[in-house]
C-alpha atoms as a PDB file:
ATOM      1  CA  UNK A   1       3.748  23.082  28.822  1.00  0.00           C
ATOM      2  CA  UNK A   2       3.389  19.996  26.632  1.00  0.00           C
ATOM      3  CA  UNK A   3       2.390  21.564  23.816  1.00  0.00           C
ATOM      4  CA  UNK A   4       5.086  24.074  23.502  1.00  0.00           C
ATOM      5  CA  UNK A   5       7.531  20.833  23.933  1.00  0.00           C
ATOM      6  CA  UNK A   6       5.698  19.593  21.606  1.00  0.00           C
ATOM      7  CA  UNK A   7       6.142  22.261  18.961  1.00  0.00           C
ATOM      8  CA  UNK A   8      10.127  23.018  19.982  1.00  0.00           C
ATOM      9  CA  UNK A   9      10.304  19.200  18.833  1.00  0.00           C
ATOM     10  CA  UNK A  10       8.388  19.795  15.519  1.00  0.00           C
ATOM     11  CA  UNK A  11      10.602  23.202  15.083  1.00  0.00           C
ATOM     12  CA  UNK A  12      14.257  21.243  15.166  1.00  0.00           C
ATOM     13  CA  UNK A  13      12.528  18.099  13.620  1.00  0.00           C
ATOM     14  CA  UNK A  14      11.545  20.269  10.752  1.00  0.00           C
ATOM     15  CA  UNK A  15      14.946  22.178  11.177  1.00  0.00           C
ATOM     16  CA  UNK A  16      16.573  19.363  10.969  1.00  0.00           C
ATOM     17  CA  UNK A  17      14.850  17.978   7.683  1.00  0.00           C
ATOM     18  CA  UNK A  18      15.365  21.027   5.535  1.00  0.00           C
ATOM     19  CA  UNK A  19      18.895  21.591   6.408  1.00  0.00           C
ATOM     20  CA  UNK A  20      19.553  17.342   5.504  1.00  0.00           C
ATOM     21  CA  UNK A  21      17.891  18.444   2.235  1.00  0.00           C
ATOM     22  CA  UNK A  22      19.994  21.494   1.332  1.00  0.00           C
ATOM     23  CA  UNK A  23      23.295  19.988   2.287  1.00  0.00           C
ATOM     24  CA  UNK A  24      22.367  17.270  -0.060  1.00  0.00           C
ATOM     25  CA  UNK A  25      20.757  19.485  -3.208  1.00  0.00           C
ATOM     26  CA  UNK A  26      24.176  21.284  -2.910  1.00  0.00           C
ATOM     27  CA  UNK A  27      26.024  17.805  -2.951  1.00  0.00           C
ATOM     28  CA  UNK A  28      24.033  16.651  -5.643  1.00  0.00           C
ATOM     29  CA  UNK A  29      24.706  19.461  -7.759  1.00  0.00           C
ATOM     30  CA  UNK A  30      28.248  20.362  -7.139  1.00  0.00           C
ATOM     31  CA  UNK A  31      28.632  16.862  -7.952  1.00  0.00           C
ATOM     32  CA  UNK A  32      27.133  17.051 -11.185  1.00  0.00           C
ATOM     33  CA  UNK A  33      28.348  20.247 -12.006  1.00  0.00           C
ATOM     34  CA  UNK A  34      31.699  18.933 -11.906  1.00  0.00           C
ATOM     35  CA  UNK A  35      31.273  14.911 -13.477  1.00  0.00           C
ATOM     36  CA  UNK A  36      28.191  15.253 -15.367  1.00  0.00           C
ATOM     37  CA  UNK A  37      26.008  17.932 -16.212  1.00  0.00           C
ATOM     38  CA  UNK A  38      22.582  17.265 -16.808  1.00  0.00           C
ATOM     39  CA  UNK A  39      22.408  13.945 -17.602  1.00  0.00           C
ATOM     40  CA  UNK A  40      20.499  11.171 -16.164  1.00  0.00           C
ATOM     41  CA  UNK A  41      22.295   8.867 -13.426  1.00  0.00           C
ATOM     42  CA  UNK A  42      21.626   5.471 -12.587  1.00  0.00           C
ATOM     43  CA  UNK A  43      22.399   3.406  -9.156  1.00  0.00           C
ATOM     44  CA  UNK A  44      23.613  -0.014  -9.003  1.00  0.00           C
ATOM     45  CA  UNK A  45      24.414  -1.735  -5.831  1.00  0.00           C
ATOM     46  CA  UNK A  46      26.232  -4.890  -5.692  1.00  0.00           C
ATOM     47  CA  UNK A  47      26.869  -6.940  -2.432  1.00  0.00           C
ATOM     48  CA  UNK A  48      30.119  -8.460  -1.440  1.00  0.00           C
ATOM     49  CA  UNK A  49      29.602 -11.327   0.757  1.00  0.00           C
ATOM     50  CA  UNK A  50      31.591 -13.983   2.205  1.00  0.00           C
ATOM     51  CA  UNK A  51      30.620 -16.456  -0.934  1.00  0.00           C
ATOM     52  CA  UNK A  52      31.299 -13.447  -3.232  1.00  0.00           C
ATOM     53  CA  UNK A  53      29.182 -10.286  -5.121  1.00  0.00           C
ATOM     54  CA  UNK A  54      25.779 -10.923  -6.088  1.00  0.00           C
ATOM     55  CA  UNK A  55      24.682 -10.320  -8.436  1.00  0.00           C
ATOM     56  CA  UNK A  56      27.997 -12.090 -10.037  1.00  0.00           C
ATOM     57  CA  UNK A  57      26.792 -10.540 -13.358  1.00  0.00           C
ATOM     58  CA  UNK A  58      24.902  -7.549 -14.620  1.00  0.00           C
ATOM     59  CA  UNK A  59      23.594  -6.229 -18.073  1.00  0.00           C
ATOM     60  CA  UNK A  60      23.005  -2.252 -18.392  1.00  0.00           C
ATOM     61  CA  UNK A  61      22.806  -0.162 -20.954  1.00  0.00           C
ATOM     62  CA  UNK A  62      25.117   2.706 -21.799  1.00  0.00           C
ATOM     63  CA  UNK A  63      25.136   5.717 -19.483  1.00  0.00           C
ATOM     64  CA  UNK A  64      26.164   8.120 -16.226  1.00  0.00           C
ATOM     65  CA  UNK A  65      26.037   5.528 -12.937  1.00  0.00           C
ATOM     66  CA  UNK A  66      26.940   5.551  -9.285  1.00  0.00           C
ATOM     67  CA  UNK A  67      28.564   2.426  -8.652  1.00  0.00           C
ATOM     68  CA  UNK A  68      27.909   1.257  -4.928  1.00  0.00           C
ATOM     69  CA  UNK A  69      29.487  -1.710  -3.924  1.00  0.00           C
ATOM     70  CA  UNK A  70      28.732  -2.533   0.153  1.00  0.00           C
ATOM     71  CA  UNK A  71      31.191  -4.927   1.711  1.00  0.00           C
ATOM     72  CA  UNK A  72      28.840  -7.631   3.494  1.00  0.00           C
ATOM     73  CA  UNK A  73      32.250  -9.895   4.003  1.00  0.00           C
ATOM     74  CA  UNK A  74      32.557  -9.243   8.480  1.00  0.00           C
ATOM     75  CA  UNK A  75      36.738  -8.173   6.984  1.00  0.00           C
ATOM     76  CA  UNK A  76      38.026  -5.492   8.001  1.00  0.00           C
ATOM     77  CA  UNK A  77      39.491  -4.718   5.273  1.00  0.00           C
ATOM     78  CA  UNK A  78      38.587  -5.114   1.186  1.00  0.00           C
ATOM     79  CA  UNK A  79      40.427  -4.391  -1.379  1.00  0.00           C
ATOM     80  CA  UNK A  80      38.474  -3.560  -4.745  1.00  0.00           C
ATOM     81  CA  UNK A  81      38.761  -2.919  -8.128  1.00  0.00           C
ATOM     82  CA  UNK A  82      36.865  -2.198 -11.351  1.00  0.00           C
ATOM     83  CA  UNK A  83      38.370  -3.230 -14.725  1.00  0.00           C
ATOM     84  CA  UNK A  84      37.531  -2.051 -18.127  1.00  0.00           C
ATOM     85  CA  UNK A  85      37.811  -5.305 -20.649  1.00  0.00           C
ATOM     86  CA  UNK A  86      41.207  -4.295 -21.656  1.00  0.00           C
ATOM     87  CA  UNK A  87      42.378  -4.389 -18.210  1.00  0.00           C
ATOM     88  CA  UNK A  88      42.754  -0.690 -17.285  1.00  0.00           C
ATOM     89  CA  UNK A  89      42.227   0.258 -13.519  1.00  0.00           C
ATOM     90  CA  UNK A  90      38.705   2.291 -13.714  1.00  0.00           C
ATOM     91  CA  UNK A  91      38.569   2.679 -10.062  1.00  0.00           C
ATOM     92  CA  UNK A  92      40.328   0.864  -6.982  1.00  0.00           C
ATOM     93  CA  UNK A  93      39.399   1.332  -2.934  1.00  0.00           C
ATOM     94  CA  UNK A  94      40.142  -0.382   0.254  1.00  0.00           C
ATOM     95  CA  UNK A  95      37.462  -0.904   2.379  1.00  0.00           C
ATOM     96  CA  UNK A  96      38.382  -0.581   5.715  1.00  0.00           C
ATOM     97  CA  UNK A  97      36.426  -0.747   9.723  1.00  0.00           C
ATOM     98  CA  UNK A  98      33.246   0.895   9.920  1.00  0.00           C
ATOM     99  CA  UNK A  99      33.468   2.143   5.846  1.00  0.00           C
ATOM    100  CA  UNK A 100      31.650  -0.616   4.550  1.00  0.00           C
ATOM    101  CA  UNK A 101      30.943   1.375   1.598  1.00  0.00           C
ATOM    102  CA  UNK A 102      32.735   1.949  -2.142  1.00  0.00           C
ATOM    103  CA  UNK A 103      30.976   4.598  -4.349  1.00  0.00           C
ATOM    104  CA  UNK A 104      31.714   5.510  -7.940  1.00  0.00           C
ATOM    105  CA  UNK A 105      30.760   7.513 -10.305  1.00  0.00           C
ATOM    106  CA  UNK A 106      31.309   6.814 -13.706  1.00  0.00           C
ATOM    107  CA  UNK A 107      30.303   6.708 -17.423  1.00  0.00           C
ATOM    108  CA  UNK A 108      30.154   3.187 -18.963  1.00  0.00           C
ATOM    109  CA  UNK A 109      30.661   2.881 -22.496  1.00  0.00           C
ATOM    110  CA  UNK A 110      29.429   0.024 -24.591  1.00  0.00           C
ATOM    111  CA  UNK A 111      31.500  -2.945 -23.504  1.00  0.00           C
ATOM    112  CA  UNK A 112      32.693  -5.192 -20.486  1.00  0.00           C
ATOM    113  CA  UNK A 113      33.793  -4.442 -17.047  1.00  0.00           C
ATOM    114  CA  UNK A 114      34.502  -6.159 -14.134  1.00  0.00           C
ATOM    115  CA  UNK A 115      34.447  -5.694 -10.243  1.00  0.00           C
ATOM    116  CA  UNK A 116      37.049  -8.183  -8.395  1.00  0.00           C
ATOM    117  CA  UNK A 117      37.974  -8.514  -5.137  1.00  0.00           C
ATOM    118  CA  UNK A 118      42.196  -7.760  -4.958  1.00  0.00           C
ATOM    119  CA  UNK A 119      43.221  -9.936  -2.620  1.00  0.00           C
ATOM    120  CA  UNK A 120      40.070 -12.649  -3.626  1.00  0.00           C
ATOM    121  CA  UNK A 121      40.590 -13.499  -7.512  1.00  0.00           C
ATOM    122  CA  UNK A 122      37.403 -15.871  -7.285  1.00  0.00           C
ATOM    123  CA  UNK A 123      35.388 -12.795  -6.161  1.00  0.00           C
ATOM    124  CA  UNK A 124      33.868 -11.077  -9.439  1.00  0.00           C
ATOM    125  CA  UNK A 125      31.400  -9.284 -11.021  1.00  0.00           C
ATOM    126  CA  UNK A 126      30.802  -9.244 -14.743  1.00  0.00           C
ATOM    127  CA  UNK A 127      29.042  -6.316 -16.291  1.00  0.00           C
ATOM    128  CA  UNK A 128      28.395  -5.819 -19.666  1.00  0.00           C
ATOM    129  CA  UNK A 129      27.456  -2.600 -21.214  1.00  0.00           C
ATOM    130  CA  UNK A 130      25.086  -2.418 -24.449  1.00  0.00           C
ATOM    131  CA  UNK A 131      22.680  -0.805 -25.712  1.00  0.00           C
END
């Protein structure tokens, strides 16, 4: 009797692992079918905490990124920006309850950004883009 618990648990453990796969293969590429085909994407991750986002300034080179920005702060709600150097609105969220999470994906071009906090103007994050 143990054993065939045993493998019922190893059948939806192993169920359970290839389906989490698929689901995300498809999201992966429906997602880059649709923003950016075939092209290499990088991750950054930047914290907001109560003192601010660290790192406060980044240097990457040109290319296709998911920006993750994870809202360490204990609000309940974060407002959030990105800026291109000539001040246009790349990408805004609120970050609200249990979404302590903003994702982007983007293209950055040779040049400077910056993440800031909307309702904190002394929370930034400088990134400059060069090759």
């Amino acid at each position: 009797m143990r054993s065939r618990t045993t493998m019922l648990l190893a059948a939806i453990l192993g169920f359970a692992i290839v389906s989490s796969a698929v689901a995300f293969t498809r999201w992966v590429s429906n997602a880059s079918q649709v923003l950016v085909p075939q092209s290499e994407v990088k991750v950054v991750l930047v914290v907001l905490g109560p003192e601010g986002f660290q790192p406060q300034e980044l240097q990457l080179p040109p290319g296709q990124y998911i920006l993750i920005v994870r809202n360490r702060t204990e609000l309940d709600d974060v407002g959030l920006r990105l800026l291109s150097e000539l001040g246009i609105n790349l990408g805004e969220a609120r970050v609200r309850g249990i979404q302590r999470t903003w994702k982007l994906r983007l293209q950055l071009n040779t040049g400077r950004y910056l993440i800031a906090g909307t309702d904190r103007p002394d929370w930034t994050c400088r990134i400059t883009v060069g090759s």
